[in-house]
PDB file of N, CA and C in Angstrom:
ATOM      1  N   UNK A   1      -7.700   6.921  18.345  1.00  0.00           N
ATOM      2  CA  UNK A   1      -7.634   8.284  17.888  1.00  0.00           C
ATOM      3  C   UNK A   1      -6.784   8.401  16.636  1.00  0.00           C
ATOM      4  N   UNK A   2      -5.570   7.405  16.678  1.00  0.00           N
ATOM      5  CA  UNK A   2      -4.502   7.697  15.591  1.00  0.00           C
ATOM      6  C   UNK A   2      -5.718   7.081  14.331  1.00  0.00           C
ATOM      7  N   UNK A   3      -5.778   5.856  14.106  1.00  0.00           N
ATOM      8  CA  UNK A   3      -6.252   5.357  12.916  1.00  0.00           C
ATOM      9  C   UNK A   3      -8.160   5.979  12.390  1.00  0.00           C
ATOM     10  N   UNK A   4      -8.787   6.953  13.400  1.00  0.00           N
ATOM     11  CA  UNK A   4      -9.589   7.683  12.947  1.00  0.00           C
ATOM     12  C   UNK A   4      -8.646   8.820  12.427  1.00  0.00           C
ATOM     13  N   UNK A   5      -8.302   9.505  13.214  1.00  0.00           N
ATOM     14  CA  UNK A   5      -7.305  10.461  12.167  1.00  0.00           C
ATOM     15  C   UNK A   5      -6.817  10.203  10.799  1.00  0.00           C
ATOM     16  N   UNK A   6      -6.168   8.715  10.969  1.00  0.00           N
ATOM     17  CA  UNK A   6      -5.775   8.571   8.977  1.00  0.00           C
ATOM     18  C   UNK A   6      -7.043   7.973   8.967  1.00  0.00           C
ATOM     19  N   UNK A   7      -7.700   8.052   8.868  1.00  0.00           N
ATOM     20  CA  UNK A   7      -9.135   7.887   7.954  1.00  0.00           C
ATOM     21  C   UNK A   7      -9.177   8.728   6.206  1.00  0.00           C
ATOM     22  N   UNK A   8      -8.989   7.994   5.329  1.00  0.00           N
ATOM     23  CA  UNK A   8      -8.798   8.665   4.018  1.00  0.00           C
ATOM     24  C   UNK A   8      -7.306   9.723   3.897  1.00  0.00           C
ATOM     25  N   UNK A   9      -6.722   9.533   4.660  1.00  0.00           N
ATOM     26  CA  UNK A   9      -5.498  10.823   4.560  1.00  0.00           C
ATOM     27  C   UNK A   9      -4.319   9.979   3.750  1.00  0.00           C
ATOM     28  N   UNK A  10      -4.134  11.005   2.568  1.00  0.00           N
ATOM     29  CA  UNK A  10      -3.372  10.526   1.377  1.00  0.00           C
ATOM     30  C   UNK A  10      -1.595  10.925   1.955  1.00  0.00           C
ATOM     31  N   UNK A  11      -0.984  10.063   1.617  1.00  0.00           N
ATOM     32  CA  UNK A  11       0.286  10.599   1.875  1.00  0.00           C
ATOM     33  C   UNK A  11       0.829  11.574   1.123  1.00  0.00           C
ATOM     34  N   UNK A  12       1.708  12.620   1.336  1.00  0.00           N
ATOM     35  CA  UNK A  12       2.319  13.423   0.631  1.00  0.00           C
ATOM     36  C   UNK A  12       3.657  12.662  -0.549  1.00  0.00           C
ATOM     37  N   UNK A  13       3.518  13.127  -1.750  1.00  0.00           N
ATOM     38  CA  UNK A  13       4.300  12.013  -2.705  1.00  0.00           C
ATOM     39  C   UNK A  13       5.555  12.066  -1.927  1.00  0.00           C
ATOM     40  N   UNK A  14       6.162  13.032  -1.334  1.00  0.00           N
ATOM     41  CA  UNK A  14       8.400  12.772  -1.221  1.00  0.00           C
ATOM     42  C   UNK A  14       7.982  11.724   0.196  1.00  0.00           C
ATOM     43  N   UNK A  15       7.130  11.661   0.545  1.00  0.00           N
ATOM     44  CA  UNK A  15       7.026  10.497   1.873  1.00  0.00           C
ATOM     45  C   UNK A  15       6.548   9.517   1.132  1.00  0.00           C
ATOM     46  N   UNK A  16       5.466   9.488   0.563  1.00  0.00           N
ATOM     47  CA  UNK A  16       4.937   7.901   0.128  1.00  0.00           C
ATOM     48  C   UNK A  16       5.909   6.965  -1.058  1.00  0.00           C
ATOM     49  N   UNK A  17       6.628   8.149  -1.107  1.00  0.00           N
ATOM     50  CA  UNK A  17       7.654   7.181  -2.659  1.00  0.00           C
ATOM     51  C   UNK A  17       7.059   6.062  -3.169  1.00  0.00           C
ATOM     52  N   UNK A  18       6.018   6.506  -4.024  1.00  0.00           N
ATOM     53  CA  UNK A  18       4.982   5.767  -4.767  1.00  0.00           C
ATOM     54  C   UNK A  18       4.707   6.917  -5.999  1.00  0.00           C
ATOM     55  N   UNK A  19       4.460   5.924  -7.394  1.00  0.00           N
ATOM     56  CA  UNK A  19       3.897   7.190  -8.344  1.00  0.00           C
ATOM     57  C   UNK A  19       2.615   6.568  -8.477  1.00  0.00           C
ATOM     58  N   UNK A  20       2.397   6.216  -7.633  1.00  0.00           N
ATOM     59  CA  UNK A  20       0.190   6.074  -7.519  1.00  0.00           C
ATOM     60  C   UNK A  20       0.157   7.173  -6.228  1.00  0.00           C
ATOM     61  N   UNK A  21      -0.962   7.015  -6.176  1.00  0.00           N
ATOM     62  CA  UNK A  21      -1.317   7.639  -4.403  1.00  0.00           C
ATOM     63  C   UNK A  21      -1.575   6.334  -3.332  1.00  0.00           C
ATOM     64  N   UNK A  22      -0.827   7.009  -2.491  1.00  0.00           N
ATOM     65  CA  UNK A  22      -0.632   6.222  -1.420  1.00  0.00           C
ATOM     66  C   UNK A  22      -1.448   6.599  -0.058  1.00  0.00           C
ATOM     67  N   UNK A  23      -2.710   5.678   0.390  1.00  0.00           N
ATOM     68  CA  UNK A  23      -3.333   6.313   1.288  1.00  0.00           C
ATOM     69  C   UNK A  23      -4.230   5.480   2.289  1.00  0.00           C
ATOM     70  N   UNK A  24      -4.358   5.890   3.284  1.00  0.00           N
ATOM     71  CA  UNK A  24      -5.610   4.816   4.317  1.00  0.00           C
ATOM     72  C   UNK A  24      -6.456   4.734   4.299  1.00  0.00           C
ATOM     73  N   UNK A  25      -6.844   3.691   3.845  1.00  0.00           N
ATOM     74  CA  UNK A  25      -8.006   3.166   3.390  1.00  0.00           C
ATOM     75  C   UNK A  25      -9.302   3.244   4.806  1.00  0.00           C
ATOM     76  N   UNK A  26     -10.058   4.185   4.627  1.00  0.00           N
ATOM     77  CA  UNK A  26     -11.301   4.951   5.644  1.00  0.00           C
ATOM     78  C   UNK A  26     -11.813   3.492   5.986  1.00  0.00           C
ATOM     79  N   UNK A  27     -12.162   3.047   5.320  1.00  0.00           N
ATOM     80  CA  UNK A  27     -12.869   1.147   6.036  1.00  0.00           C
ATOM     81  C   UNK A  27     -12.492   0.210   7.325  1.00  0.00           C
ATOM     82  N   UNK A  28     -10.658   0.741   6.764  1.00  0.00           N
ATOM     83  CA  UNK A  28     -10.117  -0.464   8.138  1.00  0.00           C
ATOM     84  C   UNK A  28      -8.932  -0.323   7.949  1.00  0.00           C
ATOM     85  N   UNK A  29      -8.446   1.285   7.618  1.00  0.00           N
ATOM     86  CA  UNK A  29      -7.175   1.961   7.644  1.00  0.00           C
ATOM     87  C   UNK A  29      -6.031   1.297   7.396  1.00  0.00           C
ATOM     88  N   UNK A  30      -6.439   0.648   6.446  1.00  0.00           N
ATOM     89  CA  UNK A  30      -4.700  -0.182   5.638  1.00  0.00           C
ATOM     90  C   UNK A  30      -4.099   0.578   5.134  1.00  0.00           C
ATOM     91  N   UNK A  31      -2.871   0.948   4.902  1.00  0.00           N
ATOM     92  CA  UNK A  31      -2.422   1.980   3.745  1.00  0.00           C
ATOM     93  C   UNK A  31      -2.327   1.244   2.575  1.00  0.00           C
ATOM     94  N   UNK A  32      -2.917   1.893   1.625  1.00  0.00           N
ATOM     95  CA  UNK A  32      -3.137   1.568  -0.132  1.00  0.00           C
ATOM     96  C   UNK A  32      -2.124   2.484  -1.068  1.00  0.00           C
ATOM     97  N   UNK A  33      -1.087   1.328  -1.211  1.00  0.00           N
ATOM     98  CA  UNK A  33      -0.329   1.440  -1.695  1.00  0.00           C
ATOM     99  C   UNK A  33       0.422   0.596  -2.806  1.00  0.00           C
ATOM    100  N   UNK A  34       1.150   0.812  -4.012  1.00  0.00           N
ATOM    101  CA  UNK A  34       1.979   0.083  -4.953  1.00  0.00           C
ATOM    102  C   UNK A  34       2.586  -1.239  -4.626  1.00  0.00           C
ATOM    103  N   UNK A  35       1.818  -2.256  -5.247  1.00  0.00           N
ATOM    104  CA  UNK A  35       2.563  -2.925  -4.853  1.00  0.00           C
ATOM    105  C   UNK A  35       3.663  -3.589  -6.068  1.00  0.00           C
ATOM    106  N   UNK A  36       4.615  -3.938  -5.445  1.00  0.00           N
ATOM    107  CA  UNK A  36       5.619  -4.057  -6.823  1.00  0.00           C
ATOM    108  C   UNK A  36       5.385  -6.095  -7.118  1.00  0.00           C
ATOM    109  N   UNK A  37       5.226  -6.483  -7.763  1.00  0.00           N
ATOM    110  CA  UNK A  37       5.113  -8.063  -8.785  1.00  0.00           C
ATOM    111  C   UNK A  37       6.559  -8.658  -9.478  1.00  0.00           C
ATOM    112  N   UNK A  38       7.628  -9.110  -8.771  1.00  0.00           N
ATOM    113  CA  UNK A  38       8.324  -9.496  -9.687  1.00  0.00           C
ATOM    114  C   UNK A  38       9.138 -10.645  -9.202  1.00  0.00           C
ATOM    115  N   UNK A  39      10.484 -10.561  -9.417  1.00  0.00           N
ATOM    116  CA  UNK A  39      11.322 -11.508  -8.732  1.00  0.00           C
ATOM    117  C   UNK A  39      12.419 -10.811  -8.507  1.00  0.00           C
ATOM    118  N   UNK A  40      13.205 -11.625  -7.775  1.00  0.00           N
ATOM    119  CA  UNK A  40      14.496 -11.872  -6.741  1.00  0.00           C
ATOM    120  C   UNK A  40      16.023 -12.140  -7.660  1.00  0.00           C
ATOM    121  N   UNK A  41      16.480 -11.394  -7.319  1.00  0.00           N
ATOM    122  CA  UNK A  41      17.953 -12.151  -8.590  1.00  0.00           C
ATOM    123  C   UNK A  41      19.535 -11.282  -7.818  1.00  0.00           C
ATOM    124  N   UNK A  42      20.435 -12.185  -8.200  1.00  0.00           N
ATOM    125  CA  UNK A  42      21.969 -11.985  -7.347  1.00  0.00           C
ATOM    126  C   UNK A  42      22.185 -10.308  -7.183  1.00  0.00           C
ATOM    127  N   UNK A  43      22.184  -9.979  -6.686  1.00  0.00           N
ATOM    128  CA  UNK A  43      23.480  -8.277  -6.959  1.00  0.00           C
ATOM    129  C   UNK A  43      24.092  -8.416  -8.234  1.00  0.00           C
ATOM    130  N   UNK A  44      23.930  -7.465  -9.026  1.00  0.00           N
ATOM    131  CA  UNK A  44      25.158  -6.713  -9.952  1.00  0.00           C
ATOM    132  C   UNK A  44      26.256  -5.996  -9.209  1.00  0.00           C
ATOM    133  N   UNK A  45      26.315  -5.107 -10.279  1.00  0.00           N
ATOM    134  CA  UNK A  45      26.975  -3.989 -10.255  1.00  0.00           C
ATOM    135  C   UNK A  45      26.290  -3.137  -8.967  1.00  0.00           C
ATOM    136  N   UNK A  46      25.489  -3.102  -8.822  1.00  0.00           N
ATOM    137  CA  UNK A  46      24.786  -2.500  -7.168  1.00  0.00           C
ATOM    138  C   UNK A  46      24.310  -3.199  -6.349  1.00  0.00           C
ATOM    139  N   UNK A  47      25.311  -3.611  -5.665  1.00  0.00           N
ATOM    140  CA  UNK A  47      24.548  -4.364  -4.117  1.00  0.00           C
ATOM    141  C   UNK A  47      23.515  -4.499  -3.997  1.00  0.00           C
ATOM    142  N   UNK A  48      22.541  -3.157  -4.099  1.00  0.00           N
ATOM    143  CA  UNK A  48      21.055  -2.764  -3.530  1.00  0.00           C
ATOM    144  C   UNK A  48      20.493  -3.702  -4.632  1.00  0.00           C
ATOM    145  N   UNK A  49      20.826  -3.410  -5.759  1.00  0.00           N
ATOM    146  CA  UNK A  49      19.522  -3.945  -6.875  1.00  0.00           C
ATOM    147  C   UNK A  49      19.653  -5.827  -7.356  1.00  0.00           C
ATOM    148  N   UNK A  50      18.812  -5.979  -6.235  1.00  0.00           N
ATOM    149  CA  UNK A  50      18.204  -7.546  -6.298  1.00  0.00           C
ATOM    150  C   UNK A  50      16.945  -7.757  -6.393  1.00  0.00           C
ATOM    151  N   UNK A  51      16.292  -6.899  -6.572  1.00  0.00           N
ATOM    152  CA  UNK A  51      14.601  -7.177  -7.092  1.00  0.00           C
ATOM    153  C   UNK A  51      14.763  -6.672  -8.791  1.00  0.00           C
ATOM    154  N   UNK A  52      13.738  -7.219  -9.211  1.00  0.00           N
ATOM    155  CA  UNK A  52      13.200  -6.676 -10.521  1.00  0.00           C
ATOM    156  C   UNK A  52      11.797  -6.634 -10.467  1.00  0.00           C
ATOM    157  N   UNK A  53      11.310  -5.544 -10.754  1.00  0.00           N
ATOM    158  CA  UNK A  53       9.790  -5.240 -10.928  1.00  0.00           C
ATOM    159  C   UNK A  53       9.302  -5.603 -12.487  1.00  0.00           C
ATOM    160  N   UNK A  54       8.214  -6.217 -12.139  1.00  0.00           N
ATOM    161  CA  UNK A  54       7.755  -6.823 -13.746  1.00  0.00           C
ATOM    162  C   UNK A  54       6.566  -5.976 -13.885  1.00  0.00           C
ATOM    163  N   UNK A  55       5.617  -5.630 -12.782  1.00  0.00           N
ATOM    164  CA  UNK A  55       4.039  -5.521 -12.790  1.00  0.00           C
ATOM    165  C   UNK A  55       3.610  -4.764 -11.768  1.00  0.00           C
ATOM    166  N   UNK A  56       3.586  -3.554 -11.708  1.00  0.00           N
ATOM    167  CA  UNK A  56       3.450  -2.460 -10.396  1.00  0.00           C
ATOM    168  C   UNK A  56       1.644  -2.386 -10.109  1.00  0.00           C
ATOM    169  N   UNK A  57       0.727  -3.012 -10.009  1.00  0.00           N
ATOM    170  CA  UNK A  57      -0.588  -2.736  -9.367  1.00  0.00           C
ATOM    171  C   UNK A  57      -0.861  -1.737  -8.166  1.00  0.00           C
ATOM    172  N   UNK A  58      -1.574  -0.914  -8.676  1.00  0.00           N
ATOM    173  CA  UNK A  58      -2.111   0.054  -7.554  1.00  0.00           C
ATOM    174  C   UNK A  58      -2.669  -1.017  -6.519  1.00  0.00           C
ATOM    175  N   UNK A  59      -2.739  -0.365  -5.213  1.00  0.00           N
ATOM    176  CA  UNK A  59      -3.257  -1.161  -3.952  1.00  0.00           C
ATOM    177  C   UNK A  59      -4.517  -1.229  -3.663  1.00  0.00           C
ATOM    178  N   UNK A  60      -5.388  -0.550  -4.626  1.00  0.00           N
ATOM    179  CA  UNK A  60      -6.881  -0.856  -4.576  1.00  0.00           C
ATOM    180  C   UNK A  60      -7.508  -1.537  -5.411  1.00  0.00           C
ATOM    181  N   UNK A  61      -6.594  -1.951  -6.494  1.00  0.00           N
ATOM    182  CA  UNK A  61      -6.742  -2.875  -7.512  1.00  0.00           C
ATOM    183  C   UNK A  61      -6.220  -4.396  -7.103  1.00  0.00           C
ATOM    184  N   UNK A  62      -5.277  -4.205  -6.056  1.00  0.00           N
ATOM    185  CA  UNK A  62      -5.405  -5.427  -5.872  1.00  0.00           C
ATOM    186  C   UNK A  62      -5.866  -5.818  -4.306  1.00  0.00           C
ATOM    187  N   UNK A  63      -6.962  -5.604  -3.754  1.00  0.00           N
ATOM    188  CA  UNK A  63      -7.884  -5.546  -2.499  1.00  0.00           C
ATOM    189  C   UNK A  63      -9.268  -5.857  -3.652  1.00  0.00           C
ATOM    190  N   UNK A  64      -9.508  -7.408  -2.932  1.00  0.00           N
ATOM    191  CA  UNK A  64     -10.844  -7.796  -3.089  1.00  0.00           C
ATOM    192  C   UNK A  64     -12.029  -6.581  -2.819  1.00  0.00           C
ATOM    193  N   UNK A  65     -13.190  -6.705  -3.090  1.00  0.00           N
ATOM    194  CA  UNK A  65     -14.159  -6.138  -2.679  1.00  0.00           C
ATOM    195  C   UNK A  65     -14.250  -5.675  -1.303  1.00  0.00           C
ATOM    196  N   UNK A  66     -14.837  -4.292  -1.067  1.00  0.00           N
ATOM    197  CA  UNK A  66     -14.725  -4.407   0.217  1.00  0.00           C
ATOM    198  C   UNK A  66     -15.971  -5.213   1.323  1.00  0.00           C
ATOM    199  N   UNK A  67     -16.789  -5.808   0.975  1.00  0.00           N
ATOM    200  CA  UNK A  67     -17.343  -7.283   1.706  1.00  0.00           C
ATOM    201  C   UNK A  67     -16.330  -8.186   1.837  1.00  0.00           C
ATOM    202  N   UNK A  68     -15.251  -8.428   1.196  1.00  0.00           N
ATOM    203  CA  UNK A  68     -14.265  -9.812   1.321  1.00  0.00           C
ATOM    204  C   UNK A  68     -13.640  -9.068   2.469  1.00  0.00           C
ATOM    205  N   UNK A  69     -13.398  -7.980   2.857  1.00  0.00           N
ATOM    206  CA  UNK A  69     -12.423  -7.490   3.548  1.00  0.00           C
ATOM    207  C   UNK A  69     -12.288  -8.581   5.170  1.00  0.00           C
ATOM    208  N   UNK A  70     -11.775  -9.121   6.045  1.00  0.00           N
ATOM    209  CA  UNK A  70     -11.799  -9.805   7.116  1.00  0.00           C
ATOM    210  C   UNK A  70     -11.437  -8.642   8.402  1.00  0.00           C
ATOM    211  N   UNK A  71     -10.720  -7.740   8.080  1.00  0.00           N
ATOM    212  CA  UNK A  71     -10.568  -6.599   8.878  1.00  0.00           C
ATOM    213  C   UNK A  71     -11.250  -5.688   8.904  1.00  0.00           C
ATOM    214  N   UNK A  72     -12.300  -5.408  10.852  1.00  0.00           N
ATOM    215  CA  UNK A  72     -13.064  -4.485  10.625  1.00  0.00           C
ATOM    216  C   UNK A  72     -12.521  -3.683  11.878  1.00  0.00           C
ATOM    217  N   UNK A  73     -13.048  -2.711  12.052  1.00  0.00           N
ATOM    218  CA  UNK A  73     -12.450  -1.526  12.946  1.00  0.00           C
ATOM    219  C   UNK A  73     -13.685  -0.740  13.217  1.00  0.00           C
ATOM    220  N   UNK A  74     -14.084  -0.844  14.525  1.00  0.00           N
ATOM    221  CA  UNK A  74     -15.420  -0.646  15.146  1.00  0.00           C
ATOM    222  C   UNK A  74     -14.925   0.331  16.102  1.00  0.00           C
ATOM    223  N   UNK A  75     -15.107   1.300  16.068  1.00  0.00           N
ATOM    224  CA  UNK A  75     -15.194   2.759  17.375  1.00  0.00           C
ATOM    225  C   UNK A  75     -16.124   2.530  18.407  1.00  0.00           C
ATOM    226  N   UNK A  76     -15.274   2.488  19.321  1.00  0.00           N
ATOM    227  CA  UNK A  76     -16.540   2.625  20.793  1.00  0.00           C
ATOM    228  C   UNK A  76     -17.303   3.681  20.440  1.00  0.00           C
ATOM    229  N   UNK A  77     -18.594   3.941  20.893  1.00  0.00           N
ATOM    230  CA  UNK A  77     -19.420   5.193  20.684  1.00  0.00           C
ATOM    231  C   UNK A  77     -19.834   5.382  22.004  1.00  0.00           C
TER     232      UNK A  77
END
C-alpha cells in the first residue's frame, strides 16, 4: 500500500534538501534523487565539512534505461 502510494509523489523541497526534484520513481519506487560526485578530505575549520562535491547529477540521469532496471515491483491483483 505504502510504495503504491509514493508512486510518482515528488518530495516537498524543505524535506527533500535537494535543488533538483526529488521523487519515486512510479516503475519500482526508488527515490530519484541528487546525487553528489566527489571526494573525502580531513576536517577544517568545521568538523562537519569532509566531503567536497565536484559533480551533482540529477538521479534520473544517472539510472540506466528503464529495461536495465533489475528491480521490479509486481502488485498482487
Amino acid at each position: 500500500m505504502l510504495a503504491r502510494a509514493l508512486e510518482g509523489y515528488t518530495l516537498p523541497a524543505d524535506i527533500a534538501l535537494d535543488p533538483n526534484r526529488a521523487s519515486f520513481r512510479a516503475a519500482d519506487h526508488e527515490l530519484m534523487s541528487t546525487i553528489l560526485v566527489g571526494e573525502v578530505h580531513p576536517p577544517g575549520a568545521d568538523p562537519f565539512d569532509v566531503f567536497t562535491a565536484r559533480v551533482r547529477v540529477e538521479g534520473e540521469k544517472a539510472e540506466g534505461p528503464d529495461a536495465a532496471r533489475a528491480c521490479r515491483l509486481a502488485f498482487p491483483t
